[in-house]
Each structure stands twice: as structure tokens, then as C-alpha cells.
N, C-alpha and C. Protein backbone atom coordinates (compact mmCIF):
# COMPACT_ATOMS: atom_id res chain seq x y z
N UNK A 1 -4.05 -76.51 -40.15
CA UNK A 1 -2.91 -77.25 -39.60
C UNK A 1 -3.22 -78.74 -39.64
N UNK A 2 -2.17 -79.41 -40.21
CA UNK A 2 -2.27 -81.05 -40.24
C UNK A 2 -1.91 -81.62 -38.83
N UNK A 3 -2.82 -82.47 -38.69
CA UNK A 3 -2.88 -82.99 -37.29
C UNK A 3 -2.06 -84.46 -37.37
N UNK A 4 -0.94 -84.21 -35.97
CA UNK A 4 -0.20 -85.32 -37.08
C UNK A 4 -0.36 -86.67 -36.44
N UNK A 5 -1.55 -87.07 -37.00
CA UNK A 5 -2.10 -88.77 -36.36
C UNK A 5 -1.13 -89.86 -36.68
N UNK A 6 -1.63 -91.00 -36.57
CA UNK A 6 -1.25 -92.13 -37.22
C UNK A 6 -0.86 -92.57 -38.42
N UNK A 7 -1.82 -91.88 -39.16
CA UNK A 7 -1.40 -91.98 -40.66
C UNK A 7 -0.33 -91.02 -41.42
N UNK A 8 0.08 -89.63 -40.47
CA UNK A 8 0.65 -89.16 -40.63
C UNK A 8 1.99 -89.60 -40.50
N UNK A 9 2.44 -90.51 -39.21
CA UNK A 9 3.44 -90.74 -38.54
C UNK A 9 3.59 -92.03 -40.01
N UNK A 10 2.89 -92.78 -40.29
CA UNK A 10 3.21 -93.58 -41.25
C UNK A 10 3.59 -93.25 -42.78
N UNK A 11 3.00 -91.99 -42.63
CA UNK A 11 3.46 -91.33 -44.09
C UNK A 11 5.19 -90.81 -43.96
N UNK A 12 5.61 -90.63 -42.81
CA UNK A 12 7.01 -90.23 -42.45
C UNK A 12 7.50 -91.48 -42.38
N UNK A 13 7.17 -92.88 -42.07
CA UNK A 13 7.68 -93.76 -41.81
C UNK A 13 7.94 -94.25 -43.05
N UNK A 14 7.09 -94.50 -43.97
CA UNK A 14 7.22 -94.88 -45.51
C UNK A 14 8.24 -93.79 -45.98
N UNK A 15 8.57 -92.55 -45.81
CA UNK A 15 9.35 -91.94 -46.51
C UNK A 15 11.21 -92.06 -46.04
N UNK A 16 10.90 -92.45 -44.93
CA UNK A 16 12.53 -93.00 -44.01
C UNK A 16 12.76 -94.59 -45.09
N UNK A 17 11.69 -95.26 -45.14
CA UNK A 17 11.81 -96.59 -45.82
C UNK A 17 13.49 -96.32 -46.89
N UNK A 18 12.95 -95.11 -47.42
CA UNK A 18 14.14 -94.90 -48.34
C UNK A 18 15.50 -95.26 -47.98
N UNK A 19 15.99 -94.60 -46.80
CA UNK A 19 17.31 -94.09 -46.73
C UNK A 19 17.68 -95.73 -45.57
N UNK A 20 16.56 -96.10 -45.15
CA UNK A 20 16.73 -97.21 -44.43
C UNK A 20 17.74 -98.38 -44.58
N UNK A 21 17.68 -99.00 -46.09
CA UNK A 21 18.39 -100.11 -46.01
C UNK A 21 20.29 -98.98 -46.53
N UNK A 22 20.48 -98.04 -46.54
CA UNK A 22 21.75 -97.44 -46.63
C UNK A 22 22.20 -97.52 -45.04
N UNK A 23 21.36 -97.15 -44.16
CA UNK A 23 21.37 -97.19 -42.75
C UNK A 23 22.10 -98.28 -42.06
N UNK A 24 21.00 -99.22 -42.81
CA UNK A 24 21.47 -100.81 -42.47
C UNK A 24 22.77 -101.62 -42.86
N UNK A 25 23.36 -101.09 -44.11
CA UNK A 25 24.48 -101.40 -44.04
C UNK A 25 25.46 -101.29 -43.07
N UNK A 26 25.13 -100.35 -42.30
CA UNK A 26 26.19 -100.01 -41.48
C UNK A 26 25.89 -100.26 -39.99
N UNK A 27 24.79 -100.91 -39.78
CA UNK A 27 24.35 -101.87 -38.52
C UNK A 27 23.34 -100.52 -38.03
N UNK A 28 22.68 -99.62 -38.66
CA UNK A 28 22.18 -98.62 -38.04
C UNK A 28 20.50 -98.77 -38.60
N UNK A 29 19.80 -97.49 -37.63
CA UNK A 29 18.18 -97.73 -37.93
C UNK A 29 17.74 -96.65 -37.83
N UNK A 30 16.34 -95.92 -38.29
CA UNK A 30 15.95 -94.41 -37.55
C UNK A 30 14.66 -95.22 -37.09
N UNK A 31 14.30 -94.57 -36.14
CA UNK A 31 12.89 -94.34 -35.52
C UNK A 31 11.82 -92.89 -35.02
N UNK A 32 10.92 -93.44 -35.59
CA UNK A 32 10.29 -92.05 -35.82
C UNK A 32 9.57 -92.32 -34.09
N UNK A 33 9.89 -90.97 -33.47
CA UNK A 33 9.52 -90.82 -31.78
C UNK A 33 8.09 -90.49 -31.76
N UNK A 34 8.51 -88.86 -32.42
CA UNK A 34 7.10 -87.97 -32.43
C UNK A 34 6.91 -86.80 -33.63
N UNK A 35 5.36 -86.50 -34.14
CA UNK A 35 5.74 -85.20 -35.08
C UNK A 35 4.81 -84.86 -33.91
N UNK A 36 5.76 -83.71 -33.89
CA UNK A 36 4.78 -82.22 -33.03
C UNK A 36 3.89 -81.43 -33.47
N UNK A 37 2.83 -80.84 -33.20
CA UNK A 37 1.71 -80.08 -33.90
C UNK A 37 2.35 -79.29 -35.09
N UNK A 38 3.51 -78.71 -34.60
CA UNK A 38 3.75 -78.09 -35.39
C UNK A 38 4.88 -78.19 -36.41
N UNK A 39 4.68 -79.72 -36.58
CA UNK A 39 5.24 -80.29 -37.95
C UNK A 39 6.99 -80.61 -38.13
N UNK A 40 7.41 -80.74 -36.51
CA UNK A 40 8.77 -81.22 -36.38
C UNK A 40 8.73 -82.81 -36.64
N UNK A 41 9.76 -83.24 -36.90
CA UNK A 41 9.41 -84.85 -36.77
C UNK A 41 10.75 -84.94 -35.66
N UNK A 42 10.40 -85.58 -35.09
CA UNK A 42 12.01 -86.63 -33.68
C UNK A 42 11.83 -87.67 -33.96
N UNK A 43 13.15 -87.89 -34.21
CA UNK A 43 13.61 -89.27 -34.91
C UNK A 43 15.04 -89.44 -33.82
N UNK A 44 15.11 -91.05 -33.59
CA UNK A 44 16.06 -91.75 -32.71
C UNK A 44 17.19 -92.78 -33.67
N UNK A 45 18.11 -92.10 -33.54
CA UNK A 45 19.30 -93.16 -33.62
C UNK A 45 19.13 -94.50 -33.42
N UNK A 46 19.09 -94.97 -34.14
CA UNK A 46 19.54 -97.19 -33.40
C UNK A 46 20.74 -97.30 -33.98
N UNK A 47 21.31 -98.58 -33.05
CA UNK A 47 21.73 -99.39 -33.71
C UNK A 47 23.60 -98.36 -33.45
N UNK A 48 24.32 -98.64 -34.59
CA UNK A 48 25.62 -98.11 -35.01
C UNK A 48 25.24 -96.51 -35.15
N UNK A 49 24.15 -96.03 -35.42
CA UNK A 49 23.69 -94.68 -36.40
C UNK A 49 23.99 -93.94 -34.81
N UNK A 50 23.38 -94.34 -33.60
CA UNK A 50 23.26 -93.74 -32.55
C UNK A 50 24.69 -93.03 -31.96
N UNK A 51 25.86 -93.85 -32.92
CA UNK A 51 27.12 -93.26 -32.12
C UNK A 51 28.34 -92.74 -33.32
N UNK A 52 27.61 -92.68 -34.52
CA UNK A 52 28.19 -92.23 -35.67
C UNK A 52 28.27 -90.46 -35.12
N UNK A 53 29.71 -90.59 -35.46
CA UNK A 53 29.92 -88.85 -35.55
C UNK A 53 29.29 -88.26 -36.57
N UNK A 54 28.87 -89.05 -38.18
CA UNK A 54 28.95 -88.20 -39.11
C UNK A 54 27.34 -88.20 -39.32
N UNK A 55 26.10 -88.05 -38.38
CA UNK A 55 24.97 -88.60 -38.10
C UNK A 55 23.99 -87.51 -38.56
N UNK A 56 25.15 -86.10 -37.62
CA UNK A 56 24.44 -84.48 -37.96
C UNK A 56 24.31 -84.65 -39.49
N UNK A 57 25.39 -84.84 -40.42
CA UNK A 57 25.38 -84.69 -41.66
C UNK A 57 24.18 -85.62 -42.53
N UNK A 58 24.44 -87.01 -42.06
CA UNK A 58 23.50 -87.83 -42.62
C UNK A 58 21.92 -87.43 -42.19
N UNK A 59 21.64 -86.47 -41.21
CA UNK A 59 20.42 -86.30 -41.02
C UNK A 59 19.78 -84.95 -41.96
N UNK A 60 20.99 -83.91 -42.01
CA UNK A 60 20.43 -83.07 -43.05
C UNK A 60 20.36 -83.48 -44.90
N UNK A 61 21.26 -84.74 -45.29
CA UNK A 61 21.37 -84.46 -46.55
C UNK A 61 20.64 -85.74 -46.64
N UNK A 62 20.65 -86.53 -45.56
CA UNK A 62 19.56 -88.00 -46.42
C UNK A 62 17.96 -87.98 -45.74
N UNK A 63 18.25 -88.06 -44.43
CA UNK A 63 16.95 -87.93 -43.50
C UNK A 63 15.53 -87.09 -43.81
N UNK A 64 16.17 -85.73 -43.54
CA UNK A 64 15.51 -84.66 -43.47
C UNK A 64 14.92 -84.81 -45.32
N UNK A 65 15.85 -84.72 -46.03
CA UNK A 65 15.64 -84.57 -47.53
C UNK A 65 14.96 -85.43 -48.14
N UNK A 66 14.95 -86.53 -47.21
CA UNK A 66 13.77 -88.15 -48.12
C UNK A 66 12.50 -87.32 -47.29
N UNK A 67 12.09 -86.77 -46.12
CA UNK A 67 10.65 -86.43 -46.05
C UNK A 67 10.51 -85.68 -46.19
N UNK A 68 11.16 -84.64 -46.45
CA UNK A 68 10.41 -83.19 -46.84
C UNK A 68 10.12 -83.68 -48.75
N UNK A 69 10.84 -84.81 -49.01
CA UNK A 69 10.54 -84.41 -50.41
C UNK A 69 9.30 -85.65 -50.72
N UNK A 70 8.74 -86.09 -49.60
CA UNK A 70 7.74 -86.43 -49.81
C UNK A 70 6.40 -85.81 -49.15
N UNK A 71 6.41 -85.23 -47.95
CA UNK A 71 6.11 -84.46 -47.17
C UNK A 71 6.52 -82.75 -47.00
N UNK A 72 6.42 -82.22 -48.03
CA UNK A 72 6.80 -80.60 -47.99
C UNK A 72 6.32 -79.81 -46.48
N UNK A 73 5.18 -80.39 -46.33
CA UNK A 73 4.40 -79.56 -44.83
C UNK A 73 5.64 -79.86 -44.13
N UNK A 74 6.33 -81.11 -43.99
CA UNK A 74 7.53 -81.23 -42.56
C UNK A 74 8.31 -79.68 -42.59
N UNK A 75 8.30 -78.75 -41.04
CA UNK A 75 9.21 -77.82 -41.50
C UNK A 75 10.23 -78.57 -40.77
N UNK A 76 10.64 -79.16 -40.10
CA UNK A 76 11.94 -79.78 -39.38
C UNK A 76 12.11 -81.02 -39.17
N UNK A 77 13.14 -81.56 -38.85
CA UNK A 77 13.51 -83.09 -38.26
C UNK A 77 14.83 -82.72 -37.43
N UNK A 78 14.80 -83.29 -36.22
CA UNK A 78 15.68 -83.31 -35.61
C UNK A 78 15.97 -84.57 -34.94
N UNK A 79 17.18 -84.87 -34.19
CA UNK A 79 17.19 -86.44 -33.49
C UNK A 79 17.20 -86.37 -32.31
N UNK A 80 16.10 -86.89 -31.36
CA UNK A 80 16.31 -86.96 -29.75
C UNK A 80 17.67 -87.64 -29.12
N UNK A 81 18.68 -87.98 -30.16
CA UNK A 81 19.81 -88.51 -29.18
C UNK A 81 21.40 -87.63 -30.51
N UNK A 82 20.96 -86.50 -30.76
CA UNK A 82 22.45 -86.70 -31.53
C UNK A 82 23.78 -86.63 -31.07
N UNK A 83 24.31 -86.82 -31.56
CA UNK A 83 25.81 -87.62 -31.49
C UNK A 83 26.37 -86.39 -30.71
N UNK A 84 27.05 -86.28 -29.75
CA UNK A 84 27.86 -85.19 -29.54
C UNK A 84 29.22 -85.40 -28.97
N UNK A 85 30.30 -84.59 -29.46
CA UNK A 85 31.71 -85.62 -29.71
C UNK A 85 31.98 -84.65 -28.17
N UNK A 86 33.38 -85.63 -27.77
CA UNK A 86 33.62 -84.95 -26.46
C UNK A 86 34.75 -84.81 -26.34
């Protein structure tokens, strides 16, 4: 089991780099919270991204998909604040 240190958290951070400046167009940011032992990553909304309805979507087809395809071990990503409409 990969222990997910510092360098780990930076290897997820370099792989968000990607989808980042698409983010930014739209006044938004991710932040990486925590990876859990067992290879979740929590990631936080900023910015505009935090109150986007369409956030669920952008997290499975851009988020999730820029680190697993640099990081295969990630089995999940989820967001400690997602959007939930009311």
C-alpha cells in the first residue's frame, strides 16, 4: 500500500495542474484536502467551482480522469463540499 505522503499529495497536485487553468476561466479552483490510506483523494471547490451545479459532472469527466490517468493507484476522488441543488 502507497502511503500517501507529501510527495504523493504533490503528485495529485501536478496532475489537477491540468484541468486548472479551464477552472480558472470561470473564476474557479480545486484543492487537494486529503488522500486517505486508502487511495481516495478530497478535493474542495474554490472560488465560482464551489457553487457550479454542473461540478458533479466536471469532477467525473475532467478531475477524476486527469489523476487517475496519471496516477492509476487513485481508486476515487470525491469533493468535501459538492454542489447540492435545493
Amino acid at each position: 500500500m502507497i502511503v500517501a505522503d507529501q510527495d504523493f499529495k504533490e503528485r495529485v497536485d501536478r496532475a489537477l495542474d491540468e484541468i486548472r487553468p479551464h477552472l480558472a476561466v470561470d473564476g474557479g479552483n480545486i484543492e487537494v484536502v486529503e488522500i486517505t490510506e486508502d487511495l481516495v483523494v478530497k478535493i474542495k471547490w474554490l472560488g465560482n467551482c464551489a457553487f457550479f451545479s454542473m461540478s458533479e459532472m466536471t469532477m467525473k469527466a475532467g478531475v477524476e480522469q486527469a489523476i487517475k490517468a496519471k496516477m492509476p493507484e487513485i481508486k476515487q476522488v470525491i469533493a468535501i463540499n459538492d454542489f447540492q441543488a435545493s
